[in-house]
Protein backbone atom coordinates (compact mmCIF):
# COMPACT_ATOMS: atom_id res chain seq x y z
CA UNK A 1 1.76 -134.93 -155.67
CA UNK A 2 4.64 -134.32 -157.81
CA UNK A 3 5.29 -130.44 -159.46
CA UNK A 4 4.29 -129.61 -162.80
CA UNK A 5 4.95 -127.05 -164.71
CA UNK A 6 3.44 -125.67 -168.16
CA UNK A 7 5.15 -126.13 -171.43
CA UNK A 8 4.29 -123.03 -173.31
CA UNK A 9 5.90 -123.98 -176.83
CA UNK A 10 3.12 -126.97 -176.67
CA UNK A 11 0.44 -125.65 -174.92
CA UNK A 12 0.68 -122.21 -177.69
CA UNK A 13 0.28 -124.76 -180.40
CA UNK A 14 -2.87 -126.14 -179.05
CA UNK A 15 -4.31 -122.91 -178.23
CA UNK A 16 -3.73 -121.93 -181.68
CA UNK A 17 -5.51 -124.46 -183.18
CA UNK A 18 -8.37 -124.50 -180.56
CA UNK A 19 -11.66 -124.43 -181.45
CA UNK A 20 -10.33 -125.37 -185.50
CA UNK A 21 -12.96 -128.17 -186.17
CA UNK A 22 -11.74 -128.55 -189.67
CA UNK A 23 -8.35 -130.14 -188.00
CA UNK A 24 -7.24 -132.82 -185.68
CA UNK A 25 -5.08 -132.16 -183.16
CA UNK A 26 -2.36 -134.82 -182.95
CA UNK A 27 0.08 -134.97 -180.49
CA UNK A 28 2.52 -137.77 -180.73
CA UNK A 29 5.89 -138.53 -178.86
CA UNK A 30 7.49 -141.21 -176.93
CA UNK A 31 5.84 -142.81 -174.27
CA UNK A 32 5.57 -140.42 -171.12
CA UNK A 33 7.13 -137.36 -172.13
CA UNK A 34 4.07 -135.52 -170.78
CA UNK A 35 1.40 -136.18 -173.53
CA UNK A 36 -1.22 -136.48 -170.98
CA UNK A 37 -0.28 -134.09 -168.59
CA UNK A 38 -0.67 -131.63 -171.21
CA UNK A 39 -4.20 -132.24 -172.61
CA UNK A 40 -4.99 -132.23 -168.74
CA UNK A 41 -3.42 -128.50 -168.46
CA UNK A 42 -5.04 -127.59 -171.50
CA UNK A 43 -8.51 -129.10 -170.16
CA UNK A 44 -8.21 -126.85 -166.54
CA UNK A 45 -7.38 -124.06 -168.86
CA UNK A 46 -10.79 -124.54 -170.53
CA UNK A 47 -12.46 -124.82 -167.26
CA UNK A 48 -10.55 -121.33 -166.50
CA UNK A 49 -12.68 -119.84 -169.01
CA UNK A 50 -15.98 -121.58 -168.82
CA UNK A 51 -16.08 -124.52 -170.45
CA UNK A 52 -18.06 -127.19 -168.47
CA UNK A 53 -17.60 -130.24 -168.08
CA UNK A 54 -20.12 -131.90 -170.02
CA UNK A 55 -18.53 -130.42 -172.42
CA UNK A 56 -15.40 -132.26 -172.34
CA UNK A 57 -14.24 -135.88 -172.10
CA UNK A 58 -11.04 -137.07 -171.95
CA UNK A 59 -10.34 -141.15 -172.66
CA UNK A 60 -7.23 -142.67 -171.73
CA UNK A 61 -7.17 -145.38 -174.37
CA UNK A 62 -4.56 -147.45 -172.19
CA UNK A 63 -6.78 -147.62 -169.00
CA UNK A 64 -8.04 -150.77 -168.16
CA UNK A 65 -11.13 -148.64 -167.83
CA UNK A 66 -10.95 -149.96 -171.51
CA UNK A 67 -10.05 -152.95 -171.83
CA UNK A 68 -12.93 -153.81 -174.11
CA UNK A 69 -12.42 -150.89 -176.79
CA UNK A 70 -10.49 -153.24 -179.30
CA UNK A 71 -11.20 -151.47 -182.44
CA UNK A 72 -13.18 -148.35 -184.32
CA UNK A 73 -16.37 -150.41 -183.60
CA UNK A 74 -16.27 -150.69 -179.84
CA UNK A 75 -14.98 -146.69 -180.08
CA UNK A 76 -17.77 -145.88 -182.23
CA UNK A 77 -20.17 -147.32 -179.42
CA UNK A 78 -18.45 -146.14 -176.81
CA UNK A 79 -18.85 -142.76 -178.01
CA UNK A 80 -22.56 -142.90 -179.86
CA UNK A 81 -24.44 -141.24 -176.76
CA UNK A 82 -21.63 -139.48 -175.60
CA UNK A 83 -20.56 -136.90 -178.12
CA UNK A 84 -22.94 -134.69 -179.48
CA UNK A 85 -24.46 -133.86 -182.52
CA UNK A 86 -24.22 -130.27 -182.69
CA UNK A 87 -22.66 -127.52 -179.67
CA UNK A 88 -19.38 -126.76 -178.13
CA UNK A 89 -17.66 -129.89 -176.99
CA UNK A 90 -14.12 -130.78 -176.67
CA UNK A 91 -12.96 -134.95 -177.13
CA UNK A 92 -9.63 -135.60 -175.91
CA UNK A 93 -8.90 -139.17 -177.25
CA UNK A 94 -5.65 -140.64 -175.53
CA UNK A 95 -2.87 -143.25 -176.47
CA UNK A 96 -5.05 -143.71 -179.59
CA UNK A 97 -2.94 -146.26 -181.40
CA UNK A 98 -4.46 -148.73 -179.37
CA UNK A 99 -7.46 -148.96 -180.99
CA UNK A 100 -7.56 -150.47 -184.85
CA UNK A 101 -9.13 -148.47 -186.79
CA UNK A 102 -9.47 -145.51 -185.00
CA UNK A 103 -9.19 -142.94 -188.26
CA UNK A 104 -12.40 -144.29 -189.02
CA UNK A 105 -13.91 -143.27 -185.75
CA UNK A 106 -12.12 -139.65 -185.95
CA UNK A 107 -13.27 -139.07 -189.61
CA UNK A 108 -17.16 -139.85 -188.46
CA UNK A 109 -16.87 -137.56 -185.39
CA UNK A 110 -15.48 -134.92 -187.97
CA UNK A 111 -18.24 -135.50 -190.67
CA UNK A 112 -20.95 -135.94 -187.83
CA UNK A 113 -20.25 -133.49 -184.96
CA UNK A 114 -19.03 -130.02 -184.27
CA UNK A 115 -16.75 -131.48 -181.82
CA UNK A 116 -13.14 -130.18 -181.24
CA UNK A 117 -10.64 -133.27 -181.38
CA UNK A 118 -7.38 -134.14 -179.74
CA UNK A 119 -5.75 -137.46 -180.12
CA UNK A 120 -2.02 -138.66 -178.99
CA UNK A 121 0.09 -141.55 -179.95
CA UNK A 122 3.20 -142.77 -178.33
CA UNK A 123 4.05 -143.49 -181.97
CA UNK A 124 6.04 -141.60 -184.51
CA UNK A 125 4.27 -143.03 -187.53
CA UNK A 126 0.87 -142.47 -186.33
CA UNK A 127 -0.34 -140.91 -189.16
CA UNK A 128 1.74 -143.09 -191.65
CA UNK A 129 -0.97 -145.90 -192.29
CA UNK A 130 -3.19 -146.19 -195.37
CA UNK A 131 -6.53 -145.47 -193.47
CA UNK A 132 -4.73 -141.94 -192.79
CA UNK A 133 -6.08 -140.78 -196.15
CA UNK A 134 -9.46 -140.18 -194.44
CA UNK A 135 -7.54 -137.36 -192.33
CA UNK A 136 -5.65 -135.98 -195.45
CA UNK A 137 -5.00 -132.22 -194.68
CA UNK A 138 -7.11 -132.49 -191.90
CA UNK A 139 -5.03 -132.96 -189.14
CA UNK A 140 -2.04 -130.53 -187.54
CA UNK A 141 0.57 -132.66 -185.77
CA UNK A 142 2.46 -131.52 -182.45
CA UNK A 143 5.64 -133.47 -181.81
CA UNK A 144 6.23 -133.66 -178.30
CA UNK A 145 10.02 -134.17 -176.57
CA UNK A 146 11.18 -135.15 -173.03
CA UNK A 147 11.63 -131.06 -171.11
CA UNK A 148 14.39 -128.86 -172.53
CA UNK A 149 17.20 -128.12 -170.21
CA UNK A 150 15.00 -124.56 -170.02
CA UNK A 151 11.69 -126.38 -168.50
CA UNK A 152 13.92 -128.83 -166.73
CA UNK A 153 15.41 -125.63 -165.04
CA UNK A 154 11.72 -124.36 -164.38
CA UNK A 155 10.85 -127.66 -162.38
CA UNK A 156 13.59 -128.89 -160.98
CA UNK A 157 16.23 -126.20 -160.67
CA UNK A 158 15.88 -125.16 -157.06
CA UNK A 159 17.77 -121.87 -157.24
CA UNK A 160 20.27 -123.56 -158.73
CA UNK A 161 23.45 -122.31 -161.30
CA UNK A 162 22.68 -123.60 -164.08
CA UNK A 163 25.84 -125.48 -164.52
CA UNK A 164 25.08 -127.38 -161.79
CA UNK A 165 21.58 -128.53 -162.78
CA UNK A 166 22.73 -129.41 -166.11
CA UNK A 167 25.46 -132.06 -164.85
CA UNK A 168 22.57 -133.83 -163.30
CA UNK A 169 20.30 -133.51 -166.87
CA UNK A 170 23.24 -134.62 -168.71
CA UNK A 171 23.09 -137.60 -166.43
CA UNK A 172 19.63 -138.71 -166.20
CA UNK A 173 17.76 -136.56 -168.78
CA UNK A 174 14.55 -134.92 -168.82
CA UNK A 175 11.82 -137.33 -168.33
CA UNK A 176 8.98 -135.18 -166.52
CA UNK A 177 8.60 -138.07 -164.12
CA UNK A 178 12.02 -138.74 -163.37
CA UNK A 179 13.23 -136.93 -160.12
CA UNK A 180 16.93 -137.38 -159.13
CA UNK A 181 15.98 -136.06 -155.65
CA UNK A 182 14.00 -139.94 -155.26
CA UNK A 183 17.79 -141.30 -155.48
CA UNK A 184 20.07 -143.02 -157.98
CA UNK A 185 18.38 -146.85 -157.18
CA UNK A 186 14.77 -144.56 -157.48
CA UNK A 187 16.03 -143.09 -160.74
CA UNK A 188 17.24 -146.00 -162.36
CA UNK A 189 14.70 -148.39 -161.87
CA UNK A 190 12.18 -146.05 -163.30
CA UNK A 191 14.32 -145.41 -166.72
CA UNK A 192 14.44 -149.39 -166.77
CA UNK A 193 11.02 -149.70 -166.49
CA UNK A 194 10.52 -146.82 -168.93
CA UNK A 195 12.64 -148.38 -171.57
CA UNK A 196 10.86 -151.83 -170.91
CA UNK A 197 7.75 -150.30 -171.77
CA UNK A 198 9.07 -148.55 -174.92
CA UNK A 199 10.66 -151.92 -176.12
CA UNK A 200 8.11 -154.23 -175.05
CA UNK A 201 4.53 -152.21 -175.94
CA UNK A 202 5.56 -150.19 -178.34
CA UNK A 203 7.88 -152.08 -180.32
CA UNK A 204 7.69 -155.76 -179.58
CA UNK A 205 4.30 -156.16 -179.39
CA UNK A 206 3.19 -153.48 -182.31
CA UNK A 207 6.25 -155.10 -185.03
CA UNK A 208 5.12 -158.85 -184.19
CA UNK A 209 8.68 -159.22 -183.07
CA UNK A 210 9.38 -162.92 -182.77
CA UNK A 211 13.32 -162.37 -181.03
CA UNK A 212 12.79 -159.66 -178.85
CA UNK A 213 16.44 -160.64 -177.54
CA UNK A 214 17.91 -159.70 -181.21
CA UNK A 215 15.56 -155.95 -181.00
CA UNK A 216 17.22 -155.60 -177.31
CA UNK A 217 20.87 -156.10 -178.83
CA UNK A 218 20.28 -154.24 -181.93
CA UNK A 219 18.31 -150.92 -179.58
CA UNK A 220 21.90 -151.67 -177.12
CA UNK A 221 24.00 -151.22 -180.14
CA UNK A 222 22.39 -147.89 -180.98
CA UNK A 223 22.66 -146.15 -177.72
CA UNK A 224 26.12 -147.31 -177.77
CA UNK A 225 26.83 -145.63 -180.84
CA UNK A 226 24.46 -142.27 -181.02
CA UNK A 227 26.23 -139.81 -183.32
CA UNK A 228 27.98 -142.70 -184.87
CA UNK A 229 27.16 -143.02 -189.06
CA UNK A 230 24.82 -146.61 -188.76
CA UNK A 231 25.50 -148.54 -192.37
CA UNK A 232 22.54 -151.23 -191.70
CA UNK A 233 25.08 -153.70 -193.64
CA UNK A 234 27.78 -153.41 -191.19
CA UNK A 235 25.37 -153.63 -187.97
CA UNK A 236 23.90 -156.74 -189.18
CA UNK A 237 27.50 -158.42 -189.68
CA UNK A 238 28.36 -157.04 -186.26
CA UNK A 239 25.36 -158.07 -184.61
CA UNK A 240 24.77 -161.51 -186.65
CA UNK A 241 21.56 -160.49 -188.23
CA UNK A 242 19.66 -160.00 -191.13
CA UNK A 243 20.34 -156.77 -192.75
CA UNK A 244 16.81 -156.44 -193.27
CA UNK A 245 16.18 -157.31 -189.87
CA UNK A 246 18.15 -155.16 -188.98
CA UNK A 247 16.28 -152.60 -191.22
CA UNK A 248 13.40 -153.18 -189.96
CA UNK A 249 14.40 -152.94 -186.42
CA UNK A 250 15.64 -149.33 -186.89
CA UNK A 251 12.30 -148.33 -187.80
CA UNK A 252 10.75 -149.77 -185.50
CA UNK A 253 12.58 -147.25 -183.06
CA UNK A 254 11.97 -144.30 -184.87
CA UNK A 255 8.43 -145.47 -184.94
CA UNK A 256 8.00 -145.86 -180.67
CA UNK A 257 9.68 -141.98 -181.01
CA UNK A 258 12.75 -143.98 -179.13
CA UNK A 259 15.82 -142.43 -181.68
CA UNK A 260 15.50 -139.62 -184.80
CA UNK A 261 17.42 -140.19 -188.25
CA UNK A 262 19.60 -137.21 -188.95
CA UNK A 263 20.55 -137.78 -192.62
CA UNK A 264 24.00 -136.72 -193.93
CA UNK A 265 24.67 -134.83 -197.03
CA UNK A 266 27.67 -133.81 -199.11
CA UNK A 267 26.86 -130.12 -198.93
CA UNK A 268 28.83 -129.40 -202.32
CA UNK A 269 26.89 -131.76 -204.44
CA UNK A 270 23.44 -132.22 -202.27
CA UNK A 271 24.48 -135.90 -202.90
CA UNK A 272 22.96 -138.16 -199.65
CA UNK A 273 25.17 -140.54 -197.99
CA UNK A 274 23.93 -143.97 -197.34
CA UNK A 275 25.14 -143.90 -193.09
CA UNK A 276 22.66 -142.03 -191.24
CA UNK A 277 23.28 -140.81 -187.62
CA UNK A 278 20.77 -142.11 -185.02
CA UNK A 279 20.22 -140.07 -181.43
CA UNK A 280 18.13 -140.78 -178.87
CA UNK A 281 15.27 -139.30 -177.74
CA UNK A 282 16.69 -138.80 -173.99
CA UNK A 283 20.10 -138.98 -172.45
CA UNK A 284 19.11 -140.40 -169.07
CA UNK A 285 16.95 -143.06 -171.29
CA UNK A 286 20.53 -143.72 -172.88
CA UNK A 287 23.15 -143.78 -170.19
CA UNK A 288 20.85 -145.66 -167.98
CA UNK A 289 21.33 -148.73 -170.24
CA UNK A 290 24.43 -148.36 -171.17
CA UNK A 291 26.25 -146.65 -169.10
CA UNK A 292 28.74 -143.00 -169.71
CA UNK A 293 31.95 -143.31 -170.40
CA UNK A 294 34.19 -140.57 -170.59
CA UNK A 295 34.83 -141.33 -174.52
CA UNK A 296 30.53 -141.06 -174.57
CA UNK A 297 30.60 -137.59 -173.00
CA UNK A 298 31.32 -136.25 -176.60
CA UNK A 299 28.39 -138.01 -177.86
CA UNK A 300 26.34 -137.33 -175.80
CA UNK A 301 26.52 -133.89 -175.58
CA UNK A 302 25.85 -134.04 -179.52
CA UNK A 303 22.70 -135.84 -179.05
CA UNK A 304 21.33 -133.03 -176.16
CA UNK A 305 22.14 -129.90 -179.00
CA UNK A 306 20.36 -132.39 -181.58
CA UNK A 307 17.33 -132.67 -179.76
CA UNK A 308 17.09 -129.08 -178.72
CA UNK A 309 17.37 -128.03 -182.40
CA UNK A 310 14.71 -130.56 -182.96
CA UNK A 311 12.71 -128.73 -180.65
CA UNK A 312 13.20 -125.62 -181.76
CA UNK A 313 11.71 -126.24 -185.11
CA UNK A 314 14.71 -126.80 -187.49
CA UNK A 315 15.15 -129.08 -190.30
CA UNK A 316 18.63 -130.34 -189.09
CA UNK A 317 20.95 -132.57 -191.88
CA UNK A 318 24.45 -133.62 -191.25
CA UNK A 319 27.42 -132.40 -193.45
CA UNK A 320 30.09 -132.78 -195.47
CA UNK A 321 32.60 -130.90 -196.73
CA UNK A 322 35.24 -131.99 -198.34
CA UNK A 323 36.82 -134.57 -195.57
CA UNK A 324 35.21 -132.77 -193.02
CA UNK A 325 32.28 -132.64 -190.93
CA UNK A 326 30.00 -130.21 -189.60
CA UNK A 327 27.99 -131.46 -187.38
CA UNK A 328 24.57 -129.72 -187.81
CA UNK A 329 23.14 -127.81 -190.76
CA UNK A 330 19.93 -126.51 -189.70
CA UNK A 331 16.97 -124.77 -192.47
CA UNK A 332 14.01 -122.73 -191.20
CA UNK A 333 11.96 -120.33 -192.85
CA UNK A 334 14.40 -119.96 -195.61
CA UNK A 335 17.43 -119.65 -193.72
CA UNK A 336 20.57 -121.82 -193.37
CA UNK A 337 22.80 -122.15 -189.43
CA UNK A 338 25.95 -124.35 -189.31
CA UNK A 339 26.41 -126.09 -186.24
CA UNK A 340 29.20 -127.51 -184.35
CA UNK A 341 29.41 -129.24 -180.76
CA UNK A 342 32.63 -130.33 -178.30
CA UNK A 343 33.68 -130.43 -175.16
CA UNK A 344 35.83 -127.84 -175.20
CA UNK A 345 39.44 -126.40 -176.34
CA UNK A 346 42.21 -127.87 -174.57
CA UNK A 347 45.08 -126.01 -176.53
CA UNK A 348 45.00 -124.75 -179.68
CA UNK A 349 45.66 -127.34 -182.14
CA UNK A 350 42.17 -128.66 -180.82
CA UNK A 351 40.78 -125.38 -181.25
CA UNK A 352 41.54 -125.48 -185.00
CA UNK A 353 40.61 -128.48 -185.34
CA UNK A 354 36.94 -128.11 -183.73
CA UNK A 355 36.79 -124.77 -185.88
CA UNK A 356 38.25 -126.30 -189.41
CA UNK A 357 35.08 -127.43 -190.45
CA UNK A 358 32.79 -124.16 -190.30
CA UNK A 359 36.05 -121.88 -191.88
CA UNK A 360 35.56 -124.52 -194.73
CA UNK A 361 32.23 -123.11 -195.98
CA UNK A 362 32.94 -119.87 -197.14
CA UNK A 363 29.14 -118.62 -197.14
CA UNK A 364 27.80 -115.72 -195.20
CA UNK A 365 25.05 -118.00 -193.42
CA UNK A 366 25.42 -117.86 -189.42
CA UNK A 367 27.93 -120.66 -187.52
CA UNK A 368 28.33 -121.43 -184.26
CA UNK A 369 30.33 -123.61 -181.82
CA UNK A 370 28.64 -125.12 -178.69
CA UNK A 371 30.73 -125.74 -175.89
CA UNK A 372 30.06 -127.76 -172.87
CA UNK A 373 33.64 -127.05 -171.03
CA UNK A 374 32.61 -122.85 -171.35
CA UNK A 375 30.87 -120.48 -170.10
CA UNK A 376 30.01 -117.38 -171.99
CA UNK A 377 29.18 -115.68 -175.60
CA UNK A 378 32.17 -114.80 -178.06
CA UNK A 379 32.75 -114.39 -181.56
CA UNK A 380 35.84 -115.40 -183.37
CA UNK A 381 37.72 -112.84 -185.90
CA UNK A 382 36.48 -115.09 -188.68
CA UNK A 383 32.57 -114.44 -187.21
CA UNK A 384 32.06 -117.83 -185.42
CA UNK A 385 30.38 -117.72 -182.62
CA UNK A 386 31.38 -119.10 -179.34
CA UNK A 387 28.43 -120.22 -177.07
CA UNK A 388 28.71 -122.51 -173.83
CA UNK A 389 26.11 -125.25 -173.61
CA UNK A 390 23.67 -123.87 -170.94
CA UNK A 391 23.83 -120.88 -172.78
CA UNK A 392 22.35 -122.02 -175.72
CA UNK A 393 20.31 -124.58 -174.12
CA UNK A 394 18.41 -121.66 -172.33
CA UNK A 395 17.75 -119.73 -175.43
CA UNK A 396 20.74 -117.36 -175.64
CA UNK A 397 21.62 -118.23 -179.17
């Protein structure tokens, strides 16, 4: 049996919202990043305090257990004698997207029941579709990520510095399931299967895609070039495509939770520039296909400190100013953090030159440089601050 370990940012978020029948819980992310290992956490922790089990049921929607649960119909019979009417009782519904139709089924259990309802979706626009209005301001969503470097630490850290451990997430991310102690041919043949499922379930088969050979170039092209500004006009001459293809393709990823958009803004004008960034939603996921580089490293190490602001709650937008580039503006509850991310300071031209763009903005708002090739906590004489990458990855920022 493999080692598990609770994710407290999640699991808080459910037990607030436990026992709110006037909400859906609805817990999407990309596929196995530990949806269902959570509601089963959450579901001993009921049992902990004396829920029975009759009063639960959990349905893996993408169990050939149910095969023959095709839409809200076969759900809504599925469920008729199994739910009831009135009392304490807890419906975990899982990998929900499966079934067509199944807001309908939700809203009825809502309107009919006193039942307490969790749902997940291995897809980022879950609650996009037009039969969503029936859950309007009725559900709370919980995104869910691959572990932080700080729950990666918790399971598979060993005593470890944390240096060390983090060469090996850098390398092959932070897929629960993914254990580098099974060996590199273990390793990679479960990220290839991983990303085959992504592709092919969850993006091939849900977008109709008729050239799944054109999606695979187009989803190779963006792991090449995370961080990278993506101008949907230039990929499509690159790649030989049609731009809306190509378009429609990019949402398509966001949509199987594969990469996030970070928009980019001119932060003097608020004026939005039409070449988004693109990261993905793991580095092992990404260097697994494609390889690392040393020019990736960079990158790479961008994409980690995106996803961990991600996780931390923060609106995150690129910007510019002026010519330059900062490469993280973060907003939460009303306040403003400038971000910036290298490898490290190799003399001291590239010290200015990592610096430049946070001594541009002249504002009292907090700004920090991340640094993979340091360890420590310093502050400059200007007031930026100086933090190595495990550092802030482990909540010292």
């Amino acid at each position: 049996m493999r080692n598990l370990i609770e994710r407290p940012s999640y699991m808080t978020e459910l037990n607030t919202f436990r026992d709110d029948r006037d909400h859906v819980k609805v817990i999407t992310g990309v596929r196995r990043c530990g949806k269902t290992t959570l509601l089963l956490q959450f579901m001993d922790r009921l049992r902990g305090e004396g829920v029975l089990e009759n009063e639960m049921l959990l349905m893996n929607l993408e169990s050939s257990d149910f095969d023959t649960i095709i839409d809200y119909r076969d759900l809504n019979a599925h469920l008729k004698d199994k739910v009831p009417k009135s009392g304490r009782f807890y419906l975990f519904l899982d990998e929900i997207q499966r079934v067509e139709g199944w807001e309908r089924t939700v809203n009825v259990l809502m309107m009919d029941t006193e039942s307490d309802i969790y749902i997940t979706g291995s897809n980022a626009h879950l609650l996009s579709t037009d039969l969503t209005t029936y859950l309007t301001g009725r559900y709370v969503e919980i995104r869910m990520l691959p572990l932080s470097f700080a729950e990666y630490m918790d399971l598979r850290g060993n005593g470890r510095r944390a240096e060390e451990a983090f060469r090996e997430y850098f390398q092959t991310g932070g897929f629960p399931g993914i254990d580098p102690d099974m060996g590199e041919h273990a390793v990679s043949a479960m990220l290839e299967d991983l990303h085959s499922s992504i592709v092919l379930r969850d993006m091939v088969s849900r977008g109709n895609v008729r050239k799944p050979e054109e999606l695979g170039r187009m989803i190779t092209y963006l792991m090449l070039n995370i961080g990278n500004p993506i101008e949907s006009t230039r990929v499509a001459k690159e790649l030989r495509m049609n731009q809306r293809t190509v378009e429609r393709y990019l949402e398509l990823a966001r949509g199987a939770c594969l990469f996030y958009r970070a928009d980019r803004y001119d932060l003097r004008s608020t004026a939005l520039s039409p070449t988004p960034k693109y990261y993905v939603v793991d580095p092992g996921l990404r260097n697994n296909s494609v390889g690392m580089a040393s020019k990736d490293r960079g990158r790479v190490l961008e994409n980690i400190v995106y996803l961990e602001l991600l996780r931390r709650g923060y609106k995150i937008i690129i910007g510019k100013w002026d010519s330059k580039e900062v490469d993280f503006v973060t907003e939460k509850n009303g306040r403003k953090a400038y971000w910036q991310v290298c490898l490290g300071y190799h003399d001291d031209e590239t010290e200015a030159r990592e610096l430049s763009p946070l001594r541009s903005i002249k504002d009292s708002n907090p700004k920090t440089v991340i640094l993979m090739d340091y360890s420590g906590d310093s502050v400059t004489d200007d007031g930026i601050r100086e933090l190595g990458i495990t550092d802030f990855l482990l909540g010292k920022e």
